[in-house]
Protein backbone atom coordinates (compact mmCIF):
# COMPACT_ATOMS: atom_id res chain seq x y z
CA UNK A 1 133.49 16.43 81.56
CA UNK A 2 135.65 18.61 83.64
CA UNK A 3 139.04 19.60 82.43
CA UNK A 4 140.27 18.19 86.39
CA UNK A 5 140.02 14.85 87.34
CA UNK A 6 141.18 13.32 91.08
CA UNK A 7 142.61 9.97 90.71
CA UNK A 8 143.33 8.37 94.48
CA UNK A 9 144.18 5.48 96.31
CA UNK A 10 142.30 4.96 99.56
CA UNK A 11 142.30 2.54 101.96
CA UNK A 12 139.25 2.62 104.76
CA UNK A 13 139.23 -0.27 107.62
CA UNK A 14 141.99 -0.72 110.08
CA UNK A 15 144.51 2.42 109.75
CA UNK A 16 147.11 4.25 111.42
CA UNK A 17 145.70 6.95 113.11
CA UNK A 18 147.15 9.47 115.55
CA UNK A 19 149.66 6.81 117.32
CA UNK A 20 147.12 3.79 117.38
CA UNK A 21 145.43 1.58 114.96
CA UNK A 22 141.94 2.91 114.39
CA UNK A 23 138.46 1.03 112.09
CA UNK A 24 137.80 4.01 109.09
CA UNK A 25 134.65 3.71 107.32
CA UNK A 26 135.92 5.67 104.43
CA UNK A 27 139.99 6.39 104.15
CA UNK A 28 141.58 9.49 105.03
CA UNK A 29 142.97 9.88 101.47
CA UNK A 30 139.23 9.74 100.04
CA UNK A 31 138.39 12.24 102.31
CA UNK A 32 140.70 14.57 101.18
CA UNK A 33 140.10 13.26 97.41
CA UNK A 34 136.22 14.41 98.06
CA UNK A 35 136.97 17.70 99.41
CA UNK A 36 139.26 18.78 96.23
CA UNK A 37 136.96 17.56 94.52
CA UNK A 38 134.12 19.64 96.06
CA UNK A 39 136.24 22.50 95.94
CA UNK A 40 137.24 22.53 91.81
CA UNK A 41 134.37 20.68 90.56
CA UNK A 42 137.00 17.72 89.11
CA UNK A 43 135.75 14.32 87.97
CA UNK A 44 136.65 11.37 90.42
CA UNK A 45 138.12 8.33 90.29
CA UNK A 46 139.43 5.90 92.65
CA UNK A 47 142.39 3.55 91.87
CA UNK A 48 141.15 0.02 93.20
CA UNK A 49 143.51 -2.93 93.58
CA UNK A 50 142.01 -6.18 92.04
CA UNK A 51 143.14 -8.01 94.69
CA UNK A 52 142.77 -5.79 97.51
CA UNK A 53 145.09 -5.68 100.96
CA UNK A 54 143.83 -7.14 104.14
CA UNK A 55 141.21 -5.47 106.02
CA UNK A 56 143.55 -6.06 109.67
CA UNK A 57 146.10 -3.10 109.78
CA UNK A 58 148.99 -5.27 110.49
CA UNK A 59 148.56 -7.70 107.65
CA UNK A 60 148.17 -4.86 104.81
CA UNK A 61 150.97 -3.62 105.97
CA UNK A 62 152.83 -6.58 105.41
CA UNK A 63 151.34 -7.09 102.10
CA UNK A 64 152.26 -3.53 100.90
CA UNK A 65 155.33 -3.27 102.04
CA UNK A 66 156.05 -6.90 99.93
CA UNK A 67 154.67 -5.49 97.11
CA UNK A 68 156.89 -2.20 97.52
CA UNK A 69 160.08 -4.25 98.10
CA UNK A 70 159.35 -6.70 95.17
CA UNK A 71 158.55 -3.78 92.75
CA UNK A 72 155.38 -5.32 91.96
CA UNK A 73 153.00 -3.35 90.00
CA UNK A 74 149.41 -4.99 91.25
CA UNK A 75 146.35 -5.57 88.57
CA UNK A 76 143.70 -2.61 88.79
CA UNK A 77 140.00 -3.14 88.75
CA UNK A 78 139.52 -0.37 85.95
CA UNK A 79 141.59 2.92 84.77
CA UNK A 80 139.05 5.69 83.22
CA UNK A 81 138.73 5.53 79.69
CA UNK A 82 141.32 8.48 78.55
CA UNK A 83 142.74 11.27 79.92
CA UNK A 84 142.20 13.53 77.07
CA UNK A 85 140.13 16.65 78.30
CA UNK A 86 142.17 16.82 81.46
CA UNK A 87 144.74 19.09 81.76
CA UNK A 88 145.02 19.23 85.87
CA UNK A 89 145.17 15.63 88.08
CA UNK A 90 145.00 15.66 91.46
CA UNK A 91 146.33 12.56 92.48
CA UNK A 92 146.02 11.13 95.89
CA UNK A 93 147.85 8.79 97.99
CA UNK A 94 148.80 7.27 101.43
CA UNK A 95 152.55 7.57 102.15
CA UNK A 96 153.35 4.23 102.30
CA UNK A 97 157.18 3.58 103.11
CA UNK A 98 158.31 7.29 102.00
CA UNK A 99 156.02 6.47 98.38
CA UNK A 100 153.11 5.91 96.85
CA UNK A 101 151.61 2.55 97.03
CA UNK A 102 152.23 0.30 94.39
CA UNK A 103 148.59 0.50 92.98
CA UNK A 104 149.64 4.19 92.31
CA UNK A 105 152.55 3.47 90.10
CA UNK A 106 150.26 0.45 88.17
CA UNK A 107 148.34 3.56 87.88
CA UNK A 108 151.22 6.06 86.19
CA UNK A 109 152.61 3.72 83.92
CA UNK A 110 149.18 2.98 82.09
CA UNK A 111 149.24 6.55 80.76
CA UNK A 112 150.54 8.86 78.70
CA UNK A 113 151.79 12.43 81.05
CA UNK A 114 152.11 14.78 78.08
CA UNK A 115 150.19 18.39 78.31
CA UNK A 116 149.27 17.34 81.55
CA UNK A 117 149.55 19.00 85.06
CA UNK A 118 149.75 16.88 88.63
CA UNK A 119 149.39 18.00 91.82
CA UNK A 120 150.17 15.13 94.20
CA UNK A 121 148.92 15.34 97.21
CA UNK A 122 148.74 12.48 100.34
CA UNK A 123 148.10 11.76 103.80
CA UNK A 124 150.33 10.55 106.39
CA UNK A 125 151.50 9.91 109.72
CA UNK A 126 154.34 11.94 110.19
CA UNK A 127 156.14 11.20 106.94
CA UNK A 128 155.00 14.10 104.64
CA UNK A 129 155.43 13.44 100.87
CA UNK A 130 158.64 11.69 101.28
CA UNK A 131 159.82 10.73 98.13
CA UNK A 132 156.45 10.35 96.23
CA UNK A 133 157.19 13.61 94.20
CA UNK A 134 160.31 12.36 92.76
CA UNK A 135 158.91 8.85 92.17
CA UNK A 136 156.16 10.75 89.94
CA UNK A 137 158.59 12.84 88.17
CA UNK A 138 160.77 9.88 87.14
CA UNK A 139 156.90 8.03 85.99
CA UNK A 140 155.35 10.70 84.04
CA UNK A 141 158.64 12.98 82.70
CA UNK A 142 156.67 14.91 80.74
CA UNK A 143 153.99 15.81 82.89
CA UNK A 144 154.50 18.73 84.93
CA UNK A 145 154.54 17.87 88.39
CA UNK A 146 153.36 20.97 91.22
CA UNK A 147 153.94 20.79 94.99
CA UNK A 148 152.28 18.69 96.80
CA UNK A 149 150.66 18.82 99.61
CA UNK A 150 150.31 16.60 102.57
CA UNK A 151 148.07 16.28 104.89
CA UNK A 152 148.78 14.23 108.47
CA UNK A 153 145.78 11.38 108.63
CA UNK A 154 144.35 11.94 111.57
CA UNK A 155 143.83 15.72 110.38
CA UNK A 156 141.86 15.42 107.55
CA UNK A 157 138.30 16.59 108.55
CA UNK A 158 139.91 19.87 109.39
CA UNK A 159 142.18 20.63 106.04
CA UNK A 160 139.67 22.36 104.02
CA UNK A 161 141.15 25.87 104.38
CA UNK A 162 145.27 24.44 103.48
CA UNK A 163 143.27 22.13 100.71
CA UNK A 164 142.14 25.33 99.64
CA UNK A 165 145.02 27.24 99.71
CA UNK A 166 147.10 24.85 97.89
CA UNK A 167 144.46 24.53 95.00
């Protein structure tokens, strides 16, 4: 096992890409996700929703954005076993209304921070990291929390040099 692990949430299908609404085989966040992971030699793991959001752009939106008003913290299809061994987690993310998605906190609050180093990082449209870092802080207060870095969407086969320089 490798003392890094990156945890992400991904979502392929319809997605908001560049100023229209675009099919992704694979999600711009596991992109990213697979290039850290490439570059540090980290474990992986990808946070899956049990019940997952709706393949057509405009309906997931709708659903996550419910789930984000309501607080909700949706059921996960797994969580790796422990944490122990890691002491860095990348953890990646969409910016969904200025956060994380709501998987992503389900995620947080099922572990124990202590010892332990994250580096958010998460793709976007135009929104950055919005308020993600903050949220994390106030989840995990005695993890320490790094920059984070994020990366627009539609940009992500190109971001291996700033993924690089920000690992």
């Amino acid at each position: 096992m490798a003392n890094k692990l990156v945890v992400f949430y991904s979502r392929a299908d319809e997605n908001y890409v560049n100023g229209m609404i675009k099919t992704l085989e694979i999600g711009n966040t596991e992109i990213v996700a697979g290039m850290i992971q490439e570059l540090t030699g980290a474990d992986l793991f990808k946070i899956e929703q049990v019940k997952s959001y709706a393949k057509d752009y405009n309906e997931c939106i709708a659903q996550a954005q419910a789930d984000q008003q309501r607080d909700a913290r949706p059921a996960l299809k797994g969580y790796p076993e422990t944490l122990d061994g890691y002491d860095v987690i990348y953890l990646g993310y969409p910016n969904y209304w200025s956060t994380m998605p709501m998987a992503v906190f389900t995620f947080l609050e099922h572990f124990q921070w202590e010892g332990k180093t994250i580096k958010p990082f998460c793709t976007h449209e135009g929104s950055g990291m919005g308020s993600s870092v903050r949220d994390i802080k106030s989840l995990c207060p005695d993890a320490k929390v790094e920059k984070g870095l994020a990366i627009r969407g539609g940009n992500v086969r190109q971001a291996k040099e700033e993924i690089e320089n920000w690992i």
